[in-house]
C-alpha atoms as a PDB file:
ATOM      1  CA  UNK A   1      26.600  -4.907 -34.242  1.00  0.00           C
ATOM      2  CA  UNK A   2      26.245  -8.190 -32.032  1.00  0.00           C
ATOM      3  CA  UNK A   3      23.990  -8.152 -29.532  1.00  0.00           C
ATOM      4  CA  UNK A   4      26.556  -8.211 -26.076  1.00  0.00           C
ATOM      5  CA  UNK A   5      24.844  -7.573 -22.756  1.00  0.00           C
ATOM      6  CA  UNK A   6      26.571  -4.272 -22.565  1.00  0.00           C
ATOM      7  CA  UNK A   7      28.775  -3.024 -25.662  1.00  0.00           C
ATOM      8  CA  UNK A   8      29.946   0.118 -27.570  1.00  0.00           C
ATOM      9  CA  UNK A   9      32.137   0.527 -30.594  1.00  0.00           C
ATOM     10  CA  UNK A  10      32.369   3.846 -32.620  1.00  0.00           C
ATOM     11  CA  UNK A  11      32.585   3.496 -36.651  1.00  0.00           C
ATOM     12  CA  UNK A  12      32.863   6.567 -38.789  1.00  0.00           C
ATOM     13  CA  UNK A  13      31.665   9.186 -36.250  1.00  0.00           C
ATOM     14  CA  UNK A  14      28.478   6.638 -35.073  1.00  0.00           C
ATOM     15  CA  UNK A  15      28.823   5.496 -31.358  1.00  0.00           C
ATOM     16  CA  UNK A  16      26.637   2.155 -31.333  1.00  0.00           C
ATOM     17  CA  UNK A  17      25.874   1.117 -27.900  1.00  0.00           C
ATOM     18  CA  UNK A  18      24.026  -1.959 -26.506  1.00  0.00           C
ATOM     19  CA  UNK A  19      22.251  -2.198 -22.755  1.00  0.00           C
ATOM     20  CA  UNK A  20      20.851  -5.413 -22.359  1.00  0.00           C
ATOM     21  CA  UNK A  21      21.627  -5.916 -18.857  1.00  0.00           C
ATOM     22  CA  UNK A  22      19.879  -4.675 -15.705  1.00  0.00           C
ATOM     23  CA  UNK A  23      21.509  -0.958 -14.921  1.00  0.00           C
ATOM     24  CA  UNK A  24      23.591  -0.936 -11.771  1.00  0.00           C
ATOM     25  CA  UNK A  25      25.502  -2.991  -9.363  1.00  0.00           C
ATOM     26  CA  UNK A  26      25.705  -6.691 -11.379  1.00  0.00           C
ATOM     27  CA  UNK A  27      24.721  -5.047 -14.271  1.00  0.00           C
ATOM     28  CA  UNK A  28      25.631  -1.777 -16.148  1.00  0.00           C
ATOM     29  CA  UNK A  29      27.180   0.297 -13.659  1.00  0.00           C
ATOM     30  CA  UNK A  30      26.872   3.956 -14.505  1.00  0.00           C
ATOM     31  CA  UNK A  31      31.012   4.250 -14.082  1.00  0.00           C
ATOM     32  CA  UNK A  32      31.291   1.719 -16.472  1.00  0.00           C
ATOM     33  CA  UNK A  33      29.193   3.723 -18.964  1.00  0.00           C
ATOM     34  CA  UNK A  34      30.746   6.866 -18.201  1.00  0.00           C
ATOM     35  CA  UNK A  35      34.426   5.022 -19.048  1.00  0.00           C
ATOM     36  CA  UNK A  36      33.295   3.508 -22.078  1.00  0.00           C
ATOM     37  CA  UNK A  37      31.128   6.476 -23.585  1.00  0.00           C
ATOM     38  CA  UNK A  38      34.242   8.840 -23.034  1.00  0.00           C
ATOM     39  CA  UNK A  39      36.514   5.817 -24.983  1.00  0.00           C
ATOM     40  CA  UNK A  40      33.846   6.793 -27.909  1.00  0.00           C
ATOM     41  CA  UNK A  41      35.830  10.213 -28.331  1.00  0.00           C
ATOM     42  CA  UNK A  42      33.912  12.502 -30.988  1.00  0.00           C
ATOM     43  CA  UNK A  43      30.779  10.867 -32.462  1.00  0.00           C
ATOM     44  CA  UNK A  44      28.223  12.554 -34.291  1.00  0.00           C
ATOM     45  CA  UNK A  45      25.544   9.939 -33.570  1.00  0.00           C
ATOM     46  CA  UNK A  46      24.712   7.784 -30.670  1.00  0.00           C
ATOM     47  CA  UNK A  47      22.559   5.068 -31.926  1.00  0.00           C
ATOM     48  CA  UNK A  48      21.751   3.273 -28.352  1.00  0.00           C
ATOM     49  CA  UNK A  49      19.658  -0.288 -28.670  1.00  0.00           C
ATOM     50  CA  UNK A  50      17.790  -1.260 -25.104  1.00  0.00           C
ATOM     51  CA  UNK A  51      16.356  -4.285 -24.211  1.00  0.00           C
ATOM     52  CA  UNK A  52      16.719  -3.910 -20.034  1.00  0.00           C
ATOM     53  CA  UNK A  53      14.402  -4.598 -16.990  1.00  0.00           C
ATOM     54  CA  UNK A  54      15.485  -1.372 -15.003  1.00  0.00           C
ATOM     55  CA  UNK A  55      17.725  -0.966 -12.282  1.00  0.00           C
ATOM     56  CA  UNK A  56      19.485   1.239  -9.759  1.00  0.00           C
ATOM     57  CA  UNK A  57      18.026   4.450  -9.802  1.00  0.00           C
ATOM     58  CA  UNK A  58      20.972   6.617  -9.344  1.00  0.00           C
ATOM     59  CA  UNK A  59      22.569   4.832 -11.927  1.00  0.00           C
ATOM     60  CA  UNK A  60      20.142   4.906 -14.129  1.00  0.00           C
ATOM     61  CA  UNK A  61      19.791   8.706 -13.653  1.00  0.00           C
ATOM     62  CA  UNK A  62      23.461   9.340 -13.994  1.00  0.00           C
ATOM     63  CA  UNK A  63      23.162   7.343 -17.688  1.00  0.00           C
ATOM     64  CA  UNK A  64      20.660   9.165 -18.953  1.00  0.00           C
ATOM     65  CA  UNK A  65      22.215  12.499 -17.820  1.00  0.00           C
ATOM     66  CA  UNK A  66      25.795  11.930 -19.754  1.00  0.00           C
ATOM     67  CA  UNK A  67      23.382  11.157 -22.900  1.00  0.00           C
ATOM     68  CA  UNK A  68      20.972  13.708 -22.358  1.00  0.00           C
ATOM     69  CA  UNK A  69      24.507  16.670 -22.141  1.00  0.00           C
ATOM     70  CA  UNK A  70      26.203  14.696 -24.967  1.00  0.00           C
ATOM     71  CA  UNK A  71      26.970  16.506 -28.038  1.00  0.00           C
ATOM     72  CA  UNK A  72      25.892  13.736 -30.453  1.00  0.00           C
ATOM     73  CA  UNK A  73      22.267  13.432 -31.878  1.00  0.00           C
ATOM     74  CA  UNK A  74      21.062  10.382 -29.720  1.00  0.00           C
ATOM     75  CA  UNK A  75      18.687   7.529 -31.841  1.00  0.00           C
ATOM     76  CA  UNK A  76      17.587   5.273 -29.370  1.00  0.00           C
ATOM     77  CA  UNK A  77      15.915   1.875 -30.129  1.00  0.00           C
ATOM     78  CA  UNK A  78      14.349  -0.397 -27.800  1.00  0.00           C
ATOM     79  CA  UNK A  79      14.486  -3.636 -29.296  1.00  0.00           C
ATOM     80  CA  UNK A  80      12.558  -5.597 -26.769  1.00  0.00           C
ATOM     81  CA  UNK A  81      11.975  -3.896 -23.486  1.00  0.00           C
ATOM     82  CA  UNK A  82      12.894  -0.698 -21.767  1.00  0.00           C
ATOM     83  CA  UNK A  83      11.327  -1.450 -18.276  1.00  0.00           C
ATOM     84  CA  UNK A  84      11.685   0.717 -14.842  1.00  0.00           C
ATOM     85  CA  UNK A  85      14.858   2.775 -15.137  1.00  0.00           C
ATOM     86  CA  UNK A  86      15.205   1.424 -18.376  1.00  0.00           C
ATOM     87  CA  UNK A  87      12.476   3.899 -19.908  1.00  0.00           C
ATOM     88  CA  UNK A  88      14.105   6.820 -18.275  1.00  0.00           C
ATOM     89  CA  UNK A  89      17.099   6.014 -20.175  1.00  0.00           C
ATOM     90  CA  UNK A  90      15.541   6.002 -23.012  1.00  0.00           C
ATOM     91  CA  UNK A  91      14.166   9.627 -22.734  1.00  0.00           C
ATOM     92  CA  UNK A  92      17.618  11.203 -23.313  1.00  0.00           C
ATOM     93  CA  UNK A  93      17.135  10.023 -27.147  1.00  0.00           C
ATOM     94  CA  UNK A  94      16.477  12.760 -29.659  1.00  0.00           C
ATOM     95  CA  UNK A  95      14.719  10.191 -31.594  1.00  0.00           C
ATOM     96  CA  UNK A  96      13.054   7.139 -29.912  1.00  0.00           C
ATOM     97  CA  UNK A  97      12.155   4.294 -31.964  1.00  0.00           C
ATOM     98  CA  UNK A  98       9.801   1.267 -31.202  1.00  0.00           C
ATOM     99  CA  UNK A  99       9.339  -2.177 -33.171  1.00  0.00           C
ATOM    100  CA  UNK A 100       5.677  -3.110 -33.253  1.00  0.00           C
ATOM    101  CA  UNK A 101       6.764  -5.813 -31.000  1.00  0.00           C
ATOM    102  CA  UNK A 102       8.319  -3.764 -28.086  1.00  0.00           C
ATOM    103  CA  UNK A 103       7.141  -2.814 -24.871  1.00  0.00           C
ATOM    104  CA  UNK A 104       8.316  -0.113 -21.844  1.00  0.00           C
ATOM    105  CA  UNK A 105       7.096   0.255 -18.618  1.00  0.00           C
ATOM    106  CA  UNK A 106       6.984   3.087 -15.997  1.00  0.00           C
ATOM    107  CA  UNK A 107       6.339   2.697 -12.215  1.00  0.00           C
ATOM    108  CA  UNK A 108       7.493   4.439  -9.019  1.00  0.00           C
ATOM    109  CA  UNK A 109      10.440   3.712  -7.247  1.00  0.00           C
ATOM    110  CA  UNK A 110      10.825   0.682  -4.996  1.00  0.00           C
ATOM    111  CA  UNK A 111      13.734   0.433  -2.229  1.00  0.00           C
ATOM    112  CA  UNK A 112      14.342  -1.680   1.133  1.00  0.00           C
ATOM    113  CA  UNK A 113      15.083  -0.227   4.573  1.00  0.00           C
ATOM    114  CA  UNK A 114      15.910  -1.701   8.085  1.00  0.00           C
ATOM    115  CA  UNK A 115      15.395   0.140  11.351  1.00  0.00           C
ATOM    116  CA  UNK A 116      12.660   1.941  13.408  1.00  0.00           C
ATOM    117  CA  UNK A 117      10.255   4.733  11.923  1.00  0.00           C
ATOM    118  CA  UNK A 118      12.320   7.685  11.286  1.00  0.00           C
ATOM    119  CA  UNK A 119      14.545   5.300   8.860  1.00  0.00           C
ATOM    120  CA  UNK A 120      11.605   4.100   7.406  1.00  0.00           C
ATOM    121  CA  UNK A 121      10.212   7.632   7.288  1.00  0.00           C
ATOM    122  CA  UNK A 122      13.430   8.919   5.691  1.00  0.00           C
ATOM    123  CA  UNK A 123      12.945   5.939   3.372  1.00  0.00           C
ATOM    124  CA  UNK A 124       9.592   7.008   2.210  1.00  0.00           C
ATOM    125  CA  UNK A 125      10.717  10.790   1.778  1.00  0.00           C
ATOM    126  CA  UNK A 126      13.272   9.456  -0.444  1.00  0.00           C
ATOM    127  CA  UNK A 127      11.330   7.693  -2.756  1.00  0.00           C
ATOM    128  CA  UNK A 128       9.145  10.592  -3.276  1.00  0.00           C
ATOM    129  CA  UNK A 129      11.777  12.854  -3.943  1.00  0.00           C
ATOM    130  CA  UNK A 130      13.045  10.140  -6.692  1.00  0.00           C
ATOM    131  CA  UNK A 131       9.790   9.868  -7.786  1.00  0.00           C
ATOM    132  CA  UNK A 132       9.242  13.972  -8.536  1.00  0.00           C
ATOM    133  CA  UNK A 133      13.016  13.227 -11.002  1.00  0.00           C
ATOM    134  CA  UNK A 134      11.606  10.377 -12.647  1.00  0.00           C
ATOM    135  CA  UNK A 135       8.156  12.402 -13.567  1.00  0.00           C
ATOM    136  CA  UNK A 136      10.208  15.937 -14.487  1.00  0.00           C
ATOM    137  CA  UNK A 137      12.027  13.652 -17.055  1.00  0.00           C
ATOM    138  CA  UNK A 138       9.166  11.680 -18.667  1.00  0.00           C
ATOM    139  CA  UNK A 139       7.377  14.938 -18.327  1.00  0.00           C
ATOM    140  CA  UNK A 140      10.019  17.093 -20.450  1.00  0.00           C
ATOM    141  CA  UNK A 141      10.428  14.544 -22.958  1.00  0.00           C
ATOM    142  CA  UNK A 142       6.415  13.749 -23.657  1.00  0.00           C
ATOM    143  CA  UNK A 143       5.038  16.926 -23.205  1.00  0.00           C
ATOM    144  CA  UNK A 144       2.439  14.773 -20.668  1.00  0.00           C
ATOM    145  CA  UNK A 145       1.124  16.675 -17.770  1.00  0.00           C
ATOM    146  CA  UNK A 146       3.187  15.666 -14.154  1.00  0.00           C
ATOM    147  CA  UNK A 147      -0.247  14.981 -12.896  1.00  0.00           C
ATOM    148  CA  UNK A 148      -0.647  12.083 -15.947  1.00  0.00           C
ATOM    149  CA  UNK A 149       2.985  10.706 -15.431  1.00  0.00           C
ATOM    150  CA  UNK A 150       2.236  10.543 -11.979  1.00  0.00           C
ATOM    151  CA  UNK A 151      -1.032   8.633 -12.312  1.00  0.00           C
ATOM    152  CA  UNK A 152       0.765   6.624 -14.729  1.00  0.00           C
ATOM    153  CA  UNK A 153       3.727   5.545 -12.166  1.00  0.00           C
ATOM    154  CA  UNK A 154       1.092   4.993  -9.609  1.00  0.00           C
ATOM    155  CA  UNK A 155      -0.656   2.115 -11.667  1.00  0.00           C
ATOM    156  CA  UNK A 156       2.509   0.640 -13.221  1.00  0.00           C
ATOM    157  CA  UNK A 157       2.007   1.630 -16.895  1.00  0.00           C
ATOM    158  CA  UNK A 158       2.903  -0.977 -19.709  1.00  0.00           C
ATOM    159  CA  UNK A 159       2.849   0.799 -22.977  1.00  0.00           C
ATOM    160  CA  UNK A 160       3.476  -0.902 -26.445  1.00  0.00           C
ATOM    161  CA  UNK A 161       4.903   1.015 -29.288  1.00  0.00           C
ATOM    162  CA  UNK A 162       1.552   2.493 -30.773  1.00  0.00           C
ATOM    163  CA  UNK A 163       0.517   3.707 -27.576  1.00  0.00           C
ATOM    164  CA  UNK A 164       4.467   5.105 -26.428  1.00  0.00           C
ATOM    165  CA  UNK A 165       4.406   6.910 -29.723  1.00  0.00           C
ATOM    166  CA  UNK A 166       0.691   8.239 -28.785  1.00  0.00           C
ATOM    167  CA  UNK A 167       1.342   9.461 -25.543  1.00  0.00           C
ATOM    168  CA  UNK A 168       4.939  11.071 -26.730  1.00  0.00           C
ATOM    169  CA  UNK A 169       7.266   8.380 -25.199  1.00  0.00           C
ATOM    170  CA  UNK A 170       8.795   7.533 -28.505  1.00  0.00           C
ATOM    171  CA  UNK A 171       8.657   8.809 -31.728  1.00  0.00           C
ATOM    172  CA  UNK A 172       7.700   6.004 -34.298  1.00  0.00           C
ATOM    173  CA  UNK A 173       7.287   2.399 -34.938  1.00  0.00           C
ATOM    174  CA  UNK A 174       9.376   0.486 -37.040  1.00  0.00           C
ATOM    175  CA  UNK A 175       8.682  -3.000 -38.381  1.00  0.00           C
ATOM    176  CA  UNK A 176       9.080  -6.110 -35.644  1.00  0.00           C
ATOM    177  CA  UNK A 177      12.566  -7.732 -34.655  1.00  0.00           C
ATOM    178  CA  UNK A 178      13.607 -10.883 -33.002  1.00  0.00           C
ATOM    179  CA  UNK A 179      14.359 -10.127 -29.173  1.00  0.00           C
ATOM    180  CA  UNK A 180      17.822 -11.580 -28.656  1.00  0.00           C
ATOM    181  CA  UNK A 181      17.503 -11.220 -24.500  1.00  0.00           C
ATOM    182  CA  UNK A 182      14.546 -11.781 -22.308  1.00  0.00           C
ATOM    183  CA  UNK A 183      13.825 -10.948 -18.491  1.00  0.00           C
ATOM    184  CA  UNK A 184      11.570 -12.547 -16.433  1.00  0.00           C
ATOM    185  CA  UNK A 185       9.493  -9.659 -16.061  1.00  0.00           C
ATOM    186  CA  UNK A 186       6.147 -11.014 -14.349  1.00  0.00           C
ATOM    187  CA  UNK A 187       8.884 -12.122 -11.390  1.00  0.00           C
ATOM    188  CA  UNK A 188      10.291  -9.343 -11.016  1.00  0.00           C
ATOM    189  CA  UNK A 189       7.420  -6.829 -11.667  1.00  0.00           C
ATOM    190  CA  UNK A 190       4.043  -8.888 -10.879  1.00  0.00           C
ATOM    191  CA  UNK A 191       1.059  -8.807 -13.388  1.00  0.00           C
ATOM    192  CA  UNK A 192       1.519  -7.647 -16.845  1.00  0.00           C
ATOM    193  CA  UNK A 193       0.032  -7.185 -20.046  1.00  0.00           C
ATOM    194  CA  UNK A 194      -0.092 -10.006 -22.654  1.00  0.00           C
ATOM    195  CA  UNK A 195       2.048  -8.217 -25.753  1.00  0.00           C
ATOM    196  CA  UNK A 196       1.252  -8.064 -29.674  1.00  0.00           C
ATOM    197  CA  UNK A 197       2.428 -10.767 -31.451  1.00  0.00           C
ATOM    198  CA  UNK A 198       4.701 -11.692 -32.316  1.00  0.00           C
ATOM    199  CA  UNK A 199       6.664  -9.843 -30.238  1.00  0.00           C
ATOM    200  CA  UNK A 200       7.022 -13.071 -27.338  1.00  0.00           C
ATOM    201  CA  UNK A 201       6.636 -11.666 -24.058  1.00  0.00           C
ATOM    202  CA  UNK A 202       4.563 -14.101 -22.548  1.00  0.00           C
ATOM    203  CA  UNK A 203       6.433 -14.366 -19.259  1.00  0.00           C
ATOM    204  CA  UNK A 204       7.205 -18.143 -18.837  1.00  0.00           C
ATOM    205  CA  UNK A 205       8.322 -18.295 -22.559  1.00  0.00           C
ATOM    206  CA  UNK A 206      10.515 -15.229 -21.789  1.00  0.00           C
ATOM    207  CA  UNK A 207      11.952 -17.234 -18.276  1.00  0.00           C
ATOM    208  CA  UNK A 208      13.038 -20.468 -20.573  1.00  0.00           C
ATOM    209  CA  UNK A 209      14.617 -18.616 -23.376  1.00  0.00           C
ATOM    210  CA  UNK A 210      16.516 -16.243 -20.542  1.00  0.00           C
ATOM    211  CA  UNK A 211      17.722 -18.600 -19.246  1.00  0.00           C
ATOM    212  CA  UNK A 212      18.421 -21.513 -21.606  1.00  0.00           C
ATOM    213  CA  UNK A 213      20.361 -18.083 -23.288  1.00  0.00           C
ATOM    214  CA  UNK A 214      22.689 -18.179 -19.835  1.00  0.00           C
ATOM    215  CA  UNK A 215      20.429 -15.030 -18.163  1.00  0.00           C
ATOM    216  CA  UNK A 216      20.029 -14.601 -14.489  1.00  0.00           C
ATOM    217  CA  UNK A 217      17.044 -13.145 -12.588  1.00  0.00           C
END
């Protein structure tokens, strides 16, 4: 299947769908994903490729929910990155599969408020409260103490595929593949660490090829 920012296409009971977009407003929109995974109609499989920075929370919640309740066996592949909401996405897989070369990241919710202290204090009650989802789901699909997923939120965890597979965030590692869309993820994200060749993460190689590839960050 090409490589679209956002794509799905069923072929002999196998839904194949593509996120390689943020998720949410500008990006993949969880109505979107609803509308096009019910245009699927009866697959057996869901074979779901990610390559994504993260995104909207709710959105990102709702799209791994219709996954997670979907009747299909769920393979899901992250071909470059699943970063931020990304990851959580990629939890509703009954399989999850890493090329040596890939990378996913977990962190706490981040969000923006205006006014005095009891919006900011709402603010801060709200991230928590996202924060205690996020951890049940990583939680329920690794097996990992909340305590450890919470720590690991806390310190902004980059895992590559040997150590996803370890700590039971995927499932196994398949041979290396060419990432056909990058993020600028040290922009977005701050300090990160430098990934296994060859799998090109360095972050100003990833910026140039973005963008000469007609990306936005």
């Amino acid at each position: 299947m090409s490589k679209q920012w956002f794509s799905m296409q069923a072929r002999a009971g196998v839904g194949e769908i593509a996120i390689y977009d943020e998720i949410g407003a500008g990006g993949i929109a969880a109505k979107d994903f609803h509308e096009k995974l019910k245009a699927l109609g009866a697959v057996n499989t869901i074979r779901l490729s990610i390559n994504s920075p993260g995104g909207n929370v709710f959105d990102g919640l709702a799209i791994h929910n219709m996954l997670a309740r979907h009747k299909a066996r769920v393979i899901v592949t992250i071909d470059g990155v699943a970063a931020s909401m990304a990851s959580v996405i990629a939890m509703a897989g009954d399989e999850i599969v890493m090329p040596a070369n890939a990378m996913m990241m977990l962190h706490n919710p981040t969000g923006m408020a205006l006014g005095d202290a009891d919006t900011m204090d709402e603010m801060s009650d709200a991230l928590r409260r996202m924060a205690q989802s996020l951890i049940g789901i990583y939680a329920a699909r690794t097996k990992q103490p909340p305590e450890k997923i919470q720590s690991m939120m806390d310190a902004t965890t980059w895992l590559n595929a040997e150590e996803a597979v370890a700590l039971g965030f995927a499932d196994r590692v398949e041979q290396p593949v060419k990432i056909a869309a990058t993020f600028d993820l040290a922009r977005r994200y701050g300090a990160m660490p430098a990934a296994p060749s060859p799998a090109g993460l360095d972050a100003a190689a990833i910026y140039r090829r973005w963008n000469a590839a007609g990306g936005h960050s």
